[in-house]
C-alpha atoms as a PDB file:
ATOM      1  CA  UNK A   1       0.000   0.000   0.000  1.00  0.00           C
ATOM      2  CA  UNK A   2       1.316   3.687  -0.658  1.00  0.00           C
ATOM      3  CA  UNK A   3      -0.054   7.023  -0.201  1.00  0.00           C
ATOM      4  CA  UNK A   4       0.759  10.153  -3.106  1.00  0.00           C
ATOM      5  CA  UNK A   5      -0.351  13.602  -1.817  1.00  0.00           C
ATOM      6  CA  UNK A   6      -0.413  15.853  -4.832  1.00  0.00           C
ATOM      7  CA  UNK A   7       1.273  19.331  -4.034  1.00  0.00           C
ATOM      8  CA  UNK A   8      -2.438  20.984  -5.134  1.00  0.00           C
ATOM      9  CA  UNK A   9      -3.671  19.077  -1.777  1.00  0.00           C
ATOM     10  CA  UNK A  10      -1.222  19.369   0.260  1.00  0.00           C
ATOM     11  CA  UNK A  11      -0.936  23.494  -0.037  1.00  0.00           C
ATOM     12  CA  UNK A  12      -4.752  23.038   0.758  1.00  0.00           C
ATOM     13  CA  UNK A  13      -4.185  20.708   3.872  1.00  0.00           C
ATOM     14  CA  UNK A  14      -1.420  23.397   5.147  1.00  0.00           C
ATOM     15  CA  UNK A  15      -3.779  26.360   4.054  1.00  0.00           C
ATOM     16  CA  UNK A  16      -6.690  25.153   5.966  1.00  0.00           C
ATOM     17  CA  UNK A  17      -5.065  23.614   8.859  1.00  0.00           C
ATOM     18  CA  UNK A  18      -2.561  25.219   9.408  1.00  0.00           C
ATOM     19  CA  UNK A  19      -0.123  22.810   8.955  1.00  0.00           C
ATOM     20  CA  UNK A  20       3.665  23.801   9.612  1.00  0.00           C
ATOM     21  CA  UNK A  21       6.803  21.551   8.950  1.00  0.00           C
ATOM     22  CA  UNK A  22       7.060  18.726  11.572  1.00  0.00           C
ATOM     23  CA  UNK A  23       3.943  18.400  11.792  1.00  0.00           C
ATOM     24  CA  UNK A  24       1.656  14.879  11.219  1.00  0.00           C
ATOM     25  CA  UNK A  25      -1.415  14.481   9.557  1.00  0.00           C
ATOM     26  CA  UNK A  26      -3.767  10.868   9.772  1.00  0.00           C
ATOM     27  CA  UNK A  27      -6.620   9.646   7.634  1.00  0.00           C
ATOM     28  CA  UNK A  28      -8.549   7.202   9.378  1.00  0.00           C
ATOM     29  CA  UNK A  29     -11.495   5.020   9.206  1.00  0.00           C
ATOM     30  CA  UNK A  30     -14.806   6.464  10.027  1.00  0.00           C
ATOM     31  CA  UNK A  31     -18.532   5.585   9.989  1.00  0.00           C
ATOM     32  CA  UNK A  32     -20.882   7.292   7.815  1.00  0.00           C
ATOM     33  CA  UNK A  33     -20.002   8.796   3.937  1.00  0.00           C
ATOM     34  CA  UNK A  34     -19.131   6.855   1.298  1.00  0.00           C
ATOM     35  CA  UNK A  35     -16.176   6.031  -0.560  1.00  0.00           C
ATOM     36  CA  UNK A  36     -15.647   3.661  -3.506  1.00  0.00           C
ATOM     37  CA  UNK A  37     -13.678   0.622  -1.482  1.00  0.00           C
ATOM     38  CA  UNK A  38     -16.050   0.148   1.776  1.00  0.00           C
ATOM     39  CA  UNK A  39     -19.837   0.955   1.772  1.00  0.00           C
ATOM     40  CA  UNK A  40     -21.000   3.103   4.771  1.00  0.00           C
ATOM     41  CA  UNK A  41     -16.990   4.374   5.505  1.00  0.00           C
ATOM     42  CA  UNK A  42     -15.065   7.140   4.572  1.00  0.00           C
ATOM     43  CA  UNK A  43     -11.844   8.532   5.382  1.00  0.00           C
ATOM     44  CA  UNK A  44     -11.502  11.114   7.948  1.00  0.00           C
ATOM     45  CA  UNK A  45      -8.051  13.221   8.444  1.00  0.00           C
ATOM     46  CA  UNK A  46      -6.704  14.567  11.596  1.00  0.00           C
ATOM     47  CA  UNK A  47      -3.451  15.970  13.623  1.00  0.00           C
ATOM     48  CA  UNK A  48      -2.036  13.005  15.478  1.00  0.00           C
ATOM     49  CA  UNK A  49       1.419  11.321  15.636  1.00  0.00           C
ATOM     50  CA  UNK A  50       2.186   8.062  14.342  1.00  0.00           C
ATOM     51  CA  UNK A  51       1.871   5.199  16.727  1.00  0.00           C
ATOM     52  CA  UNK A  52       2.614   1.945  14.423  1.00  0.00           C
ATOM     53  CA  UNK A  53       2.091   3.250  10.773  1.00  0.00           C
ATOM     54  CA  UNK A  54       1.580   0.962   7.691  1.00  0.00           C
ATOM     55  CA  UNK A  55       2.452   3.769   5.425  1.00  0.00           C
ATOM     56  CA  UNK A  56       3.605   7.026   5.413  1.00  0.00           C
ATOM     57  CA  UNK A  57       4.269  10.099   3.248  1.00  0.00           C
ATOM     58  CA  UNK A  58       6.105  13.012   3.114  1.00  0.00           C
ATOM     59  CA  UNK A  59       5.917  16.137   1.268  1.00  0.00           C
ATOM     60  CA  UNK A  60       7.107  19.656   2.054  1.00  0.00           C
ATOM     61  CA  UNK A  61       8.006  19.024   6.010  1.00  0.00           C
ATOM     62  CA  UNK A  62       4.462  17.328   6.774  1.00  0.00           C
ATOM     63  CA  UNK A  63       3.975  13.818   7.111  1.00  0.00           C
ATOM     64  CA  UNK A  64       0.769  11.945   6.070  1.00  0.00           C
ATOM     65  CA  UNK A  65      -0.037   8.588   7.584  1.00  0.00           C
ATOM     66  CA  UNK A  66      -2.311   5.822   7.812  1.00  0.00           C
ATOM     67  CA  UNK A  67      -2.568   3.340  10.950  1.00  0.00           C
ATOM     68  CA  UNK A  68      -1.928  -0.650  10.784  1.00  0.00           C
ATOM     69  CA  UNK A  69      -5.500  -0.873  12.153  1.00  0.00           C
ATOM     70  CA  UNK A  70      -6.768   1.265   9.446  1.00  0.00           C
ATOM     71  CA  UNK A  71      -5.015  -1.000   6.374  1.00  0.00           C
ATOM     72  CA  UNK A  72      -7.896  -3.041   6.121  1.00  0.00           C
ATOM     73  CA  UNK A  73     -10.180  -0.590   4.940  1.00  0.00           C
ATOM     74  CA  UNK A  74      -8.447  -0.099   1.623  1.00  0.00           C
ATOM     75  CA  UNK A  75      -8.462  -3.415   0.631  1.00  0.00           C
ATOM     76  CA  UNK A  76      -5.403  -3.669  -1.142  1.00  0.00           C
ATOM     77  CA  UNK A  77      -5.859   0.051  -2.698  1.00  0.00           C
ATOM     78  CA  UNK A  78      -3.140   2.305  -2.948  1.00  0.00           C
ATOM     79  CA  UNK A  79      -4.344   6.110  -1.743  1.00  0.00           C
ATOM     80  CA  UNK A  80      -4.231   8.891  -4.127  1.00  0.00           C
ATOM     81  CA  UNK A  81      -5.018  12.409  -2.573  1.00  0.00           C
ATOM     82  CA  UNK A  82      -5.547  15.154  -5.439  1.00  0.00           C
ATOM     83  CA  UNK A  83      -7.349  18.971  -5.559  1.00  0.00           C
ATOM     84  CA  UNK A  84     -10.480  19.314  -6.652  1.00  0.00           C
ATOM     85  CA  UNK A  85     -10.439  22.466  -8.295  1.00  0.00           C
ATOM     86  CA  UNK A  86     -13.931  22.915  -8.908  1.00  0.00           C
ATOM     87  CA  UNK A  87     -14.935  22.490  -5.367  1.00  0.00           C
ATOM     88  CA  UNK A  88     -11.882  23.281  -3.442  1.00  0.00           C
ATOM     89  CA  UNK A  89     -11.475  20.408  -1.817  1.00  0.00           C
ATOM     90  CA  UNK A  90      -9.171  17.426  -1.428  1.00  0.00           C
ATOM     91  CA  UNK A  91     -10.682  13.908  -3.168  1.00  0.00           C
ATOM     92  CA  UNK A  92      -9.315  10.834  -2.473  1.00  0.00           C
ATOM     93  CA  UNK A  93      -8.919   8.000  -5.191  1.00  0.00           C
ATOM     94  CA  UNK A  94      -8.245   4.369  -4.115  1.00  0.00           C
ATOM     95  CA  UNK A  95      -6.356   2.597  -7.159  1.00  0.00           C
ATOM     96  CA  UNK A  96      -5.589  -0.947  -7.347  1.00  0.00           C
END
């Protein structure tokens, strides 16, 4: 499994969190949304450090991470993270 951040997003994770270099972002599991790889789940995001990662990524000083008890959700998906220009906002893509 690997994680890509595309610089659009990640300026936009920085912008609207305030994100500084050092610093550690998650996406986790949560219940409700809807996502293309597990019906009823989505992937939340939030400040946290790493406790026993299963991937990680880095780009411009911040780190991006997933949890080993969060793996199974993306059923063999790699995560993509790109900017959605039209609506501002970050959208993930799970590709196999």
């Amino acid at each position: 499994m690997n994680i890509s951040v595309s610089k659009e997003a990640l300026n936009w994770y920085k912008n609207e969190l305030g994100l500084q270099t050092g610093d550690t972002l998650r996406f986790f599991v949560q219940y409700g949304g809807c996502s293309t790889v597990q019906k009823g789940l989505s992937l939340g995001i939030r400040k946290d450090d790493p406790a026993t990662p299963v991937v990680q990524f880095q780009g411009d000083g911040i780190t991006f991470f997933i949890e080993g008890d969060d793996e199974w959700f993306f059923d063999g998906h790699d995560l993509s993270v790109t900017f959605n220009a039209d609506d501002e906002f970050p959208q993930f893509h799970y590709v196999k």
